[in-house]
N, C-alpha and C. Protein backbone atom coordinates (compact mmCIF):
# COMPACT_ATOMS: atom_id res chain seq x y z
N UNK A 1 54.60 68.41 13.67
CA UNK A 1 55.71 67.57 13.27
C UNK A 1 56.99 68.38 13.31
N UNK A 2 58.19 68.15 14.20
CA UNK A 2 58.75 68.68 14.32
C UNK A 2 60.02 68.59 13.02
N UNK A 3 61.13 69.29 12.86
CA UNK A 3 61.88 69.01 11.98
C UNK A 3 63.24 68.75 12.80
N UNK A 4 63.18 67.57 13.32
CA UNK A 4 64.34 66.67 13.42
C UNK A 4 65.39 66.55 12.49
N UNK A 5 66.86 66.56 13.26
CA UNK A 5 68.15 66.35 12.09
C UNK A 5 68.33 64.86 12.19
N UNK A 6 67.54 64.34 13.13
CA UNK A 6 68.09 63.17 13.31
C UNK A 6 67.90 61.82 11.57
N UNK A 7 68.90 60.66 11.63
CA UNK A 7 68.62 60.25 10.96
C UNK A 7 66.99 58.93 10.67
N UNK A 8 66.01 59.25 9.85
CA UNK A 8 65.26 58.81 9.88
C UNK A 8 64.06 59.06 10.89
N UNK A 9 64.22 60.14 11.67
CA UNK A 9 63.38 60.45 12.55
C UNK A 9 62.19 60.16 12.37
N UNK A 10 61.32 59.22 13.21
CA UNK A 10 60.08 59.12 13.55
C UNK A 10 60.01 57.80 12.23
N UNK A 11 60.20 57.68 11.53
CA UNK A 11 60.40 56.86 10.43
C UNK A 11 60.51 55.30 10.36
N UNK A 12 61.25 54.75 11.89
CA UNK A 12 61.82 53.52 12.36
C UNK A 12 62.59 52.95 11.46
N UNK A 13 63.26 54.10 10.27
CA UNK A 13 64.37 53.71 9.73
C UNK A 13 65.84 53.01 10.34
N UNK A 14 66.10 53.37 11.88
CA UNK A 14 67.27 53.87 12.16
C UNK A 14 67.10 52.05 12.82
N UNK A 15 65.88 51.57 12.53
CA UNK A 15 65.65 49.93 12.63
C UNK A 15 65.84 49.27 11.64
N UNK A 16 65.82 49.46 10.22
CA UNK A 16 65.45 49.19 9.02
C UNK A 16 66.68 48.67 8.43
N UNK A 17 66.61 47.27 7.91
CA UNK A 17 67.75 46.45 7.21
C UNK A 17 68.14 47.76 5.89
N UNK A 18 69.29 47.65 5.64
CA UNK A 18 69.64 48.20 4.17
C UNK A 18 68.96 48.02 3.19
N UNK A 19 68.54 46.64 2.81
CA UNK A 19 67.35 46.63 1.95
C UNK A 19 66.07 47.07 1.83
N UNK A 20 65.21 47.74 2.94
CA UNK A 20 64.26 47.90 3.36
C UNK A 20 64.34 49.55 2.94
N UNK A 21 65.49 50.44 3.73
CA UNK A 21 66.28 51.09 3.12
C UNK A 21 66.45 51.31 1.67
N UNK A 22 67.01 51.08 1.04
CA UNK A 22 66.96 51.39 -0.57
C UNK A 22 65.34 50.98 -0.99
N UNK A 23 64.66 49.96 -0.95
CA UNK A 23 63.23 49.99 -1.17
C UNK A 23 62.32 51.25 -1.06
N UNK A 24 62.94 51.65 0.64
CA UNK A 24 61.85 53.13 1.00
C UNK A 24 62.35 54.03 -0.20
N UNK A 25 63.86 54.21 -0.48
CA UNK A 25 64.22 55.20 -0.76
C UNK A 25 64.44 55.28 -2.26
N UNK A 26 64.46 54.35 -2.83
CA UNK A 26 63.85 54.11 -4.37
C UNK A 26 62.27 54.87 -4.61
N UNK A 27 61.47 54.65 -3.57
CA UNK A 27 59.79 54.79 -3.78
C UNK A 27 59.60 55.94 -3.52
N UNK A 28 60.53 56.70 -2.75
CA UNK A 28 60.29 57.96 -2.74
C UNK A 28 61.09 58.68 -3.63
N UNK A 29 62.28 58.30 -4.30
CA UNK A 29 62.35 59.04 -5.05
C UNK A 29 61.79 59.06 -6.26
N UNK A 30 60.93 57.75 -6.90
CA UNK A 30 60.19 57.57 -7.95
C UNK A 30 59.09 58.43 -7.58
N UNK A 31 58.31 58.59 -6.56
CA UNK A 31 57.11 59.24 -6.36
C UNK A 31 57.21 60.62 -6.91
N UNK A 32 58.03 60.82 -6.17
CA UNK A 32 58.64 62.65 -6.59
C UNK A 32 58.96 62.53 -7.44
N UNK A 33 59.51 61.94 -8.66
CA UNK A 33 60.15 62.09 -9.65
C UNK A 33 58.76 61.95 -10.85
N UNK A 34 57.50 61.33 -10.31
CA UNK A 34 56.58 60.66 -11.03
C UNK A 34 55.60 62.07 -10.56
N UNK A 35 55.95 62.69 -9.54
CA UNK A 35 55.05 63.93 -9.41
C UNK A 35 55.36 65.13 -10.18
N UNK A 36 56.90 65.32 -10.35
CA UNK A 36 57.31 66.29 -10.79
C UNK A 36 57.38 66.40 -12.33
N UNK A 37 57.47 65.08 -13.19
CA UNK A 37 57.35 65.59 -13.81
C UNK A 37 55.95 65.06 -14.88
N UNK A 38 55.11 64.79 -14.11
CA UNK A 38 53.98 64.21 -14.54
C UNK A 38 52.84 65.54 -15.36
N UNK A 39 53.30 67.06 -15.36
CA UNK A 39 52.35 68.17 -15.47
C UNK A 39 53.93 68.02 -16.99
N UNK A 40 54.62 67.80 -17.00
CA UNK A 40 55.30 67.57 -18.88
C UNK A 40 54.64 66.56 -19.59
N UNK A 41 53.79 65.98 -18.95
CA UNK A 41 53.13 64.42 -19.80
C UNK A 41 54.37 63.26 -19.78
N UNK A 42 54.67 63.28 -18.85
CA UNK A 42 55.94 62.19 -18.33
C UNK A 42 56.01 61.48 -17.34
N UNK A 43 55.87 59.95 -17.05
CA UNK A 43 56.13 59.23 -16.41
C UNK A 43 57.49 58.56 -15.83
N UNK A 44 57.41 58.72 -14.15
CA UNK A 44 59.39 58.40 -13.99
C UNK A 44 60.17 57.62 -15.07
N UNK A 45 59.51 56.37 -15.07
CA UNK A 45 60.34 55.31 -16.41
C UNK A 45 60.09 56.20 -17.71
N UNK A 46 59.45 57.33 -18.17
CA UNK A 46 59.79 57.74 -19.52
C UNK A 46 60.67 58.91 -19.25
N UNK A 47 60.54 59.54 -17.94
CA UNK A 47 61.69 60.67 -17.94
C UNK A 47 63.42 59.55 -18.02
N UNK A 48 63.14 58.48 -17.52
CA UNK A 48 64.26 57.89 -17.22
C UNK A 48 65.35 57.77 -18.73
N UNK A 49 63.94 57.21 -19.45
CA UNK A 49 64.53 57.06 -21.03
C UNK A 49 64.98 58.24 -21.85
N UNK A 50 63.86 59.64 -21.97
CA UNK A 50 64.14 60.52 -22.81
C UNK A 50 65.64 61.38 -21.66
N UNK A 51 65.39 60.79 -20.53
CA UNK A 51 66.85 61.74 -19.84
C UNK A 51 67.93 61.39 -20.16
N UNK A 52 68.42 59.61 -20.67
CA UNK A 52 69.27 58.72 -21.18
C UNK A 52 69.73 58.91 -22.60
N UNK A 53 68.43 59.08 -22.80
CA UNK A 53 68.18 59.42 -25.07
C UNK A 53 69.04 60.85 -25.06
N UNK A 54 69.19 61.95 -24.02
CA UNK A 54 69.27 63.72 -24.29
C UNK A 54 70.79 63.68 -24.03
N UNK A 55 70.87 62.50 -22.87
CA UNK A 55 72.51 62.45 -22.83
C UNK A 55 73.85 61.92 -23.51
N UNK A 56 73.09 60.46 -24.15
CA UNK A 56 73.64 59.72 -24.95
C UNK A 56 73.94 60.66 -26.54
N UNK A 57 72.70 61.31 -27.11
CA UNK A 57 72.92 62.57 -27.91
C UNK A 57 74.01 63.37 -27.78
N UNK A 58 73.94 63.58 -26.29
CA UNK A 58 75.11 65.08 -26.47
C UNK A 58 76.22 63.99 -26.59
N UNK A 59 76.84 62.95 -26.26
CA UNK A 59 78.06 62.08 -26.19
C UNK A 59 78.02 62.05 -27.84
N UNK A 60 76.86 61.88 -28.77
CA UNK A 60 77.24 61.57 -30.10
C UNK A 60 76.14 60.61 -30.47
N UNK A 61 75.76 59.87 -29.92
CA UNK A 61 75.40 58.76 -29.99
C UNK A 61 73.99 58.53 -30.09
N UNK A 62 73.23 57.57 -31.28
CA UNK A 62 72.16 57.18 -31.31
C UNK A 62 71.60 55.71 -31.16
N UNK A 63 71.12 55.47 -30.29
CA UNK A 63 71.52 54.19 -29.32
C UNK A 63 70.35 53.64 -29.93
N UNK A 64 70.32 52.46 -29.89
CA UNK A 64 69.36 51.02 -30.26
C UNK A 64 68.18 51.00 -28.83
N UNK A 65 67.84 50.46 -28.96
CA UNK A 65 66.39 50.17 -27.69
C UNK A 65 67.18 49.77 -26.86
N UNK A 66 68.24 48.52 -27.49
CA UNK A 66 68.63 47.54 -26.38
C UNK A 66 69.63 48.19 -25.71
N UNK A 67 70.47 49.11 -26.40
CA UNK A 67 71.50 49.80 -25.87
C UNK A 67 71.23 50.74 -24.71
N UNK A 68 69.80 51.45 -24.96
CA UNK A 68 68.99 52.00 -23.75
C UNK A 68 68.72 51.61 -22.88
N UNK A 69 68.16 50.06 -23.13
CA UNK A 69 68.13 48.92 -22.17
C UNK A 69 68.98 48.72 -20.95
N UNK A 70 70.63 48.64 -21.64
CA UNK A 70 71.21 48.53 -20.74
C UNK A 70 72.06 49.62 -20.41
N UNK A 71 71.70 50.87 -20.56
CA UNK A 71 72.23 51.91 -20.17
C UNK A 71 71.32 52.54 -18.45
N UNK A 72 70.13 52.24 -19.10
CA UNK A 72 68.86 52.47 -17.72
C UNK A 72 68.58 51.41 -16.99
N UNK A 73 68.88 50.09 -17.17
CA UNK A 73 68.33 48.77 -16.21
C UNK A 73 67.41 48.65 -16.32
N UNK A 74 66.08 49.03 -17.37
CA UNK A 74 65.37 48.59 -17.68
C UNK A 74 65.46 47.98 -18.43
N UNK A 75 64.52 46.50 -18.56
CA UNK A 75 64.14 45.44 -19.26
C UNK A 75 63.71 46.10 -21.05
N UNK A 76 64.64 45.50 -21.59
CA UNK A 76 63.96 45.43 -23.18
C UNK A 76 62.59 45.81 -23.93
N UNK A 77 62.05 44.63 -23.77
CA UNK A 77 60.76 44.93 -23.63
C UNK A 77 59.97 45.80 -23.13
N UNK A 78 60.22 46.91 -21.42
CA UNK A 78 59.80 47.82 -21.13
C UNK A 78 60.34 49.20 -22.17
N UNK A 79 61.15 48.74 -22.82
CA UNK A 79 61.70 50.10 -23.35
C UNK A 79 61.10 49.86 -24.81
N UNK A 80 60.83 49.41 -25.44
CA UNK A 80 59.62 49.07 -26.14
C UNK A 80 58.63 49.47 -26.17
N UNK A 81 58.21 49.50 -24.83
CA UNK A 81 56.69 49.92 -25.02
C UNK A 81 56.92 51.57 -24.52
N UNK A 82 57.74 51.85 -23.84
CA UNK A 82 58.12 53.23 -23.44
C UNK A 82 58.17 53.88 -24.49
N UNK A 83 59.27 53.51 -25.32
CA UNK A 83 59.44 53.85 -26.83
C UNK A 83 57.87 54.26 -27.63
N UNK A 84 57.34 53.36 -27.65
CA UNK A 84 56.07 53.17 -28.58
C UNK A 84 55.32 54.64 -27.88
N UNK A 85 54.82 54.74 -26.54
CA UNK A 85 54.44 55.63 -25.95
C UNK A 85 54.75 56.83 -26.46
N UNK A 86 55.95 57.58 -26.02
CA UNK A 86 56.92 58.62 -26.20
C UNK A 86 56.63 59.01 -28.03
N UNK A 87 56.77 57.99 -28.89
CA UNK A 87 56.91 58.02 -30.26
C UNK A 87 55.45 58.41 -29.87
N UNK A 88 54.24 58.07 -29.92
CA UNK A 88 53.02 58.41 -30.00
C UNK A 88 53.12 59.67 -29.42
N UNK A 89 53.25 60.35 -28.45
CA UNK A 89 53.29 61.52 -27.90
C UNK A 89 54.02 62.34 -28.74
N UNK A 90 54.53 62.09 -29.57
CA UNK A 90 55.71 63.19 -30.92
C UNK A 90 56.63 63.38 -29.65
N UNK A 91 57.74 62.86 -28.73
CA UNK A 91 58.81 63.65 -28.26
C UNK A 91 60.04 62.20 -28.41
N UNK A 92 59.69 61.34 -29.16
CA UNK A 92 60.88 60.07 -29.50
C UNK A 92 60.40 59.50 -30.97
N UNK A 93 61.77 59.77 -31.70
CA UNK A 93 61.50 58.69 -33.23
C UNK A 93 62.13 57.39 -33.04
N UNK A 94 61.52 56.17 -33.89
CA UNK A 94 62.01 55.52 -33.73
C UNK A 94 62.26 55.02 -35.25
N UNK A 95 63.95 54.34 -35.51
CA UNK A 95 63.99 53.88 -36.84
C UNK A 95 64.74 52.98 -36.92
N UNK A 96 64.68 52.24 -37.70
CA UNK A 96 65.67 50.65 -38.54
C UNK A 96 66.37 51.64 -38.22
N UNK A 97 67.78 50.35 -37.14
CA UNK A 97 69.04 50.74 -37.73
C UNK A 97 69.75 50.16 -38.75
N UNK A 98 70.40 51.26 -40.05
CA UNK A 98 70.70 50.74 -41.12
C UNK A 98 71.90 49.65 -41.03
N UNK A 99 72.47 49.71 -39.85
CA UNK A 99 73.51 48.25 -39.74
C UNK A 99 73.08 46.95 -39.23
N UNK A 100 71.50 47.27 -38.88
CA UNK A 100 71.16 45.85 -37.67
C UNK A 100 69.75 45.98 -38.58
N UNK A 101 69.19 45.33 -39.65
CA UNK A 101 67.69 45.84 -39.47
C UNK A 101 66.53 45.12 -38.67
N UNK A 102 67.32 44.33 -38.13
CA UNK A 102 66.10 44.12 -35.80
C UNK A 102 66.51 45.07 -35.24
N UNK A 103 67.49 45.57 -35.24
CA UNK A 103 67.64 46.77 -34.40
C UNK A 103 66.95 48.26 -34.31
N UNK A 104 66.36 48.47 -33.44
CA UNK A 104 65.50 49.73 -33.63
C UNK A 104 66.51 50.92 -32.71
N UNK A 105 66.45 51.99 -33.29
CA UNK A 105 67.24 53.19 -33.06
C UNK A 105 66.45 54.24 -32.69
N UNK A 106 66.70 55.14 -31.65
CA UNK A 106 65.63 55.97 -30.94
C UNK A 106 66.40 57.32 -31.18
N UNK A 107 65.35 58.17 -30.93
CA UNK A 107 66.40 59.97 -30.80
C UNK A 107 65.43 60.47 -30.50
N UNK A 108 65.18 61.62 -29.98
CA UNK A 108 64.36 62.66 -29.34
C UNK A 108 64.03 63.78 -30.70
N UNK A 109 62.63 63.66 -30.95
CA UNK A 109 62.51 64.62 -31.44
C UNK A 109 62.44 66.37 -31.29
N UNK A 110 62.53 67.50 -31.76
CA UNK A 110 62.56 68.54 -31.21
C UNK A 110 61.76 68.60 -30.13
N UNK A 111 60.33 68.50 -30.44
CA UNK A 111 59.54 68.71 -29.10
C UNK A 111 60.20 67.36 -27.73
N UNK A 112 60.53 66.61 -28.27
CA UNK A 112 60.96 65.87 -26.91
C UNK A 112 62.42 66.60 -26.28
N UNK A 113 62.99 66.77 -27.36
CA UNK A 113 64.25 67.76 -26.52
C UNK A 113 63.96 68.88 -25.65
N UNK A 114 62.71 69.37 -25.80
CA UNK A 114 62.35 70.94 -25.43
C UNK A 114 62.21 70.38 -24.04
N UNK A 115 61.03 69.53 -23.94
CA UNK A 115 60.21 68.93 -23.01
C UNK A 115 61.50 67.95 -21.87
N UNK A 116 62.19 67.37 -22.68
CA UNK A 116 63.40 66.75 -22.03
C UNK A 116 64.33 67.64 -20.87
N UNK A 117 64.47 68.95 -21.74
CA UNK A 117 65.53 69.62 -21.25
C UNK A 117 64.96 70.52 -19.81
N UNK A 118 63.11 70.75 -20.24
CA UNK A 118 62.28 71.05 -18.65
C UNK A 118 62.65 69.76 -17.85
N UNK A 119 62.54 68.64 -18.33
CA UNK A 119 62.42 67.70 -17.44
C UNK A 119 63.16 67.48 -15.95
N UNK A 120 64.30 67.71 -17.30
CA UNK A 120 66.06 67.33 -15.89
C UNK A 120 65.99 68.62 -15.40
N UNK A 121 65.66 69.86 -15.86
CA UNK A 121 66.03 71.02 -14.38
C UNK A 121 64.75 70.63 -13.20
N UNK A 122 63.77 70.14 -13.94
CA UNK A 122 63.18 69.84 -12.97
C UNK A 122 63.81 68.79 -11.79
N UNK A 123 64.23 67.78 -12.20
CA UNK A 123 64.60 66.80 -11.36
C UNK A 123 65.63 66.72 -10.59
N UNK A 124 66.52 67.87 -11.30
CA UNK A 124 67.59 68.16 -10.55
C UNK A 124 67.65 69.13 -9.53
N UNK A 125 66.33 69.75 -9.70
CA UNK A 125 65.73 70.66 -8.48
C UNK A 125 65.22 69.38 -7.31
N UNK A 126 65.02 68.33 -7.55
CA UNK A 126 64.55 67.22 -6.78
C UNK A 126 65.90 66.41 -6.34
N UNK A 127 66.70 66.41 -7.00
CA UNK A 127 68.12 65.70 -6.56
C UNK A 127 68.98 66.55 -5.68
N UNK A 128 68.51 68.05 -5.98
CA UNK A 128 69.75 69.11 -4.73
C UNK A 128 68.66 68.51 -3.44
N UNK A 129 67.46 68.55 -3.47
CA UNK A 129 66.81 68.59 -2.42
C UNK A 129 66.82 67.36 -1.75
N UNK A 130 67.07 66.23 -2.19
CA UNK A 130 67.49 65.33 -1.59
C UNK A 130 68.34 64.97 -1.05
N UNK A 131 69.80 65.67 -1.67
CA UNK A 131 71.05 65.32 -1.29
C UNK A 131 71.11 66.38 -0.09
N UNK A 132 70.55 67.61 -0.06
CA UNK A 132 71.20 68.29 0.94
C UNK A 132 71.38 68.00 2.34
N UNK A 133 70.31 66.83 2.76
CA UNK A 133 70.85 66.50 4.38
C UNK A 133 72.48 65.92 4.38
N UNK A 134 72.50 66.16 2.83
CA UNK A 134 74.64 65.54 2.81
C UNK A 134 75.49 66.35 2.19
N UNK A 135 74.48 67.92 2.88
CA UNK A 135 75.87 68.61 2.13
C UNK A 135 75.59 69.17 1.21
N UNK A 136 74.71 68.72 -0.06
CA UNK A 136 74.33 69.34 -1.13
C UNK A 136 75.10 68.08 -2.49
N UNK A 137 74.54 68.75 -3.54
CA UNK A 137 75.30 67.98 -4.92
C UNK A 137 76.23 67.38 -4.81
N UNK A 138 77.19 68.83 -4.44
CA UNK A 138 78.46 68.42 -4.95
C UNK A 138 80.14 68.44 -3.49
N UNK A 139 78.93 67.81 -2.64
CA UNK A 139 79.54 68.25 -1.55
C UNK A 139 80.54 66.72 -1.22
N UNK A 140 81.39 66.11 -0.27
CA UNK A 140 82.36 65.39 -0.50
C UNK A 140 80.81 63.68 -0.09
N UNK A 141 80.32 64.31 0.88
CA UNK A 141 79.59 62.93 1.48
C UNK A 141 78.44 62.47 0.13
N UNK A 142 77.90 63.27 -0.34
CA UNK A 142 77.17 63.14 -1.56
C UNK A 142 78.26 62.26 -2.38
N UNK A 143 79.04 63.07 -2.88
CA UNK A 143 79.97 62.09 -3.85
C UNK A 143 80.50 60.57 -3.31
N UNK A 144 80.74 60.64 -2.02
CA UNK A 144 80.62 59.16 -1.76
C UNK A 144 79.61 58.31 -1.42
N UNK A 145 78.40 58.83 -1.19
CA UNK A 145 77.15 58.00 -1.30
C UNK A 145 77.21 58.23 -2.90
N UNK A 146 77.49 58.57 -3.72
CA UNK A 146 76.62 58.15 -5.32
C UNK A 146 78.32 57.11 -5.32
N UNK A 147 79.33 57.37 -5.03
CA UNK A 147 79.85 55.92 -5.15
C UNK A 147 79.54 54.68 -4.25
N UNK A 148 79.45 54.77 -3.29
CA UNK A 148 78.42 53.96 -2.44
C UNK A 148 77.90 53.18 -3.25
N UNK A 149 76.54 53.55 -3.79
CA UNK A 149 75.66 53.31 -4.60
C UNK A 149 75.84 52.21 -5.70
N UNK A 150 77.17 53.36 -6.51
CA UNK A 150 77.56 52.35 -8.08
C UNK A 150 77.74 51.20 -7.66
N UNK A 151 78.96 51.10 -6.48
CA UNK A 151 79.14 49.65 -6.09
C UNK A 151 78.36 48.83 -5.88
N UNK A 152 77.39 49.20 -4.82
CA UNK A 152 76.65 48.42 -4.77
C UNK A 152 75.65 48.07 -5.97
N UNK A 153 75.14 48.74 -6.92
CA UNK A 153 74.82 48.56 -8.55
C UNK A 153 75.75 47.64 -9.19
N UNK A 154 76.61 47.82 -9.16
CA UNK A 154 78.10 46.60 -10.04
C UNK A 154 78.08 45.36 -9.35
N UNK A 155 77.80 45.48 -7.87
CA UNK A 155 77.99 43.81 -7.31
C UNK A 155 76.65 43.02 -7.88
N UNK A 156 77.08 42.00 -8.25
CA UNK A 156 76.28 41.03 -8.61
C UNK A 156 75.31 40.21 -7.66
N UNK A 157 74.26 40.26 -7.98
CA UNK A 157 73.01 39.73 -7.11
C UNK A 157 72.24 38.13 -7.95
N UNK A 158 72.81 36.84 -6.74
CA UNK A 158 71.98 35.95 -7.37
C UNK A 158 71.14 34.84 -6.13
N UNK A 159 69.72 35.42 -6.16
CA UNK A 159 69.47 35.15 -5.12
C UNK A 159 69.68 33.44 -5.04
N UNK A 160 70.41 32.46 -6.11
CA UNK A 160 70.40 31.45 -5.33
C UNK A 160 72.02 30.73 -5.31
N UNK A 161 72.79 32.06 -5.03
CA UNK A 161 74.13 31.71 -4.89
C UNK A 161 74.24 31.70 -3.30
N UNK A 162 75.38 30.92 -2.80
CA UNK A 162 75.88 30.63 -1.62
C UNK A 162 75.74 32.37 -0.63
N UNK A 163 75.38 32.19 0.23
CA UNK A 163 75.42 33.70 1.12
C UNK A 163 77.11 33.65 1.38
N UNK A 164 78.02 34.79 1.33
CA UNK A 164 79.32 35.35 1.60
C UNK A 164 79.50 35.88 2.88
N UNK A 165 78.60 35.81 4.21
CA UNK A 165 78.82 36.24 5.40
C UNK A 165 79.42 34.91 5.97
N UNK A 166 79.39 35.26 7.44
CA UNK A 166 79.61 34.15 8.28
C UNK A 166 78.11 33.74 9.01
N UNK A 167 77.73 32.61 8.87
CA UNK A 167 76.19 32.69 9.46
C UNK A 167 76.58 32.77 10.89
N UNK A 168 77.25 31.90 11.71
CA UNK A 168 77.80 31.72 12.80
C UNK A 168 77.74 33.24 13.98
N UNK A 169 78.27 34.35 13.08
CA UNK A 169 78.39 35.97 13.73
C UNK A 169 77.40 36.37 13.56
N UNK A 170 76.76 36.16 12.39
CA UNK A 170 74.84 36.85 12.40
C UNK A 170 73.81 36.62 13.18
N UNK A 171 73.96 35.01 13.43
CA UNK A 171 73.22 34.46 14.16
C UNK A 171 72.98 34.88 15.48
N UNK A 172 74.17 34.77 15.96
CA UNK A 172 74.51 35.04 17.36
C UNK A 172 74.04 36.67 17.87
N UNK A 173 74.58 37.24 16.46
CA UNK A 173 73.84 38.73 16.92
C UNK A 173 71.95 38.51 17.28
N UNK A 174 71.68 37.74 15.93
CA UNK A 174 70.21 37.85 16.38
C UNK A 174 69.84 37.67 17.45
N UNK A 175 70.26 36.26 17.79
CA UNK A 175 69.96 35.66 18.77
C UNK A 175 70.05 36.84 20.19
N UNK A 176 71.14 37.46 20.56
CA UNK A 176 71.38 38.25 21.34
C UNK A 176 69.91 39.46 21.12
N UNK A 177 69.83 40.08 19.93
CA UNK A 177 68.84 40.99 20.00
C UNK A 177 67.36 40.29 20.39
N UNK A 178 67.05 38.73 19.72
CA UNK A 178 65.96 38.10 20.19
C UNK A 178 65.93 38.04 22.03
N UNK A 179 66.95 37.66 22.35
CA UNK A 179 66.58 37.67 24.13
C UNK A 179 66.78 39.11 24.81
N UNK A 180 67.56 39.97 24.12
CA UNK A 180 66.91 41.18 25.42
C UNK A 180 65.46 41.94 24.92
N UNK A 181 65.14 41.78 23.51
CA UNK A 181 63.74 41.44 23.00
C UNK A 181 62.55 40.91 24.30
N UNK A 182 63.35 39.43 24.31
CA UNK A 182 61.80 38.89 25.14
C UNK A 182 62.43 39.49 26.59
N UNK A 183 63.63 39.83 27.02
CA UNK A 183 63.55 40.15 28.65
C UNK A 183 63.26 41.49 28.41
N UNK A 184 62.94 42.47 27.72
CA UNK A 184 62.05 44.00 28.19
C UNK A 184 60.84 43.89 28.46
């Protein structure tokens, strides 16, 4: 297997809708992220939380479930049971918050901080290595793919709102790729 610069080499990425695209590239970075740090007793969605819980800490802050919720894009309820997990493992407490008492309040206990703080050098040994076909971290194309990204995170997705293209120009493309399709 050779090591090609090309993009997506051998992959039939360089065919692959954008969506298909972020799908591959979500799954691989969960895989690796679910490999690396799986020898801490950590699963991607619990590194996701105690990495959220270590940061929100250093800002000050001791966040509610739900506030985690929507800090990570995970569903409520998944952070719940993440929670419950983590708390069983001794590396997350969970307590009434004294202003909300439905509200449950999370923090990392010492051993989860210890274990937390292996976590992210780990992963961030997995994030240089990803980014570097762009340069590295902190290089200019990196920084505009992670804005890239946000945007596309902030635009709103409803799969049964009106489509915003022109069908008319899409079409026609297909159509064009469908016939030199059937004439090869």
């Amino acid at each position: 297997m050779s090591k090609d610069s090309g993009a997506g080499s051998g992959t039939g990425s360089e065919k692959a809708t954008p969506g298909a695209l972020v799908w591959r590239l979500s799954m691989k970075w969960r895989v690796a992220v679910d490999r690396a740090v799986a020898p801490l007793g950590l699963t991607h969605a619990q590194y996701v939380l105690v990495a959220s819980l270590y940061g929100l800490r250093r800002a000050g802050e001791r966040p509610s479930q739900r506030r985690l919720a929507d800090v990570t894009g995970l569903e409520p309820l998944y952070v719940s049971k993440l929670a419950r997990a983590l708390e069983a493992a001794g590396l997350v407490e969970r307590d009434r918050d004294p202003r909300d008492p439905r509200a449950v309040q999370l923090a990392l206990t010492e051993q989860g901080r210890e274990v937390t703080g292996r976590a992210i050098k780990v992963v961030q040994g997995l994030l240089r290595q990803l980014l570097a076909p762009l340069g590295g971290l902190d290089s200019p194309r990196a920084k505009e793919f992670s804005r890239d990204l946000a945007t596309l995170l902030d635009a709103p997705l409803d799969p049964f709102a009106p489509t915003v293209h022109d069908d008319n120009e899409h079409e026609d493309e297909g159509e064009d790729q469908d016939n030199e399709t059937e004439q090869s």
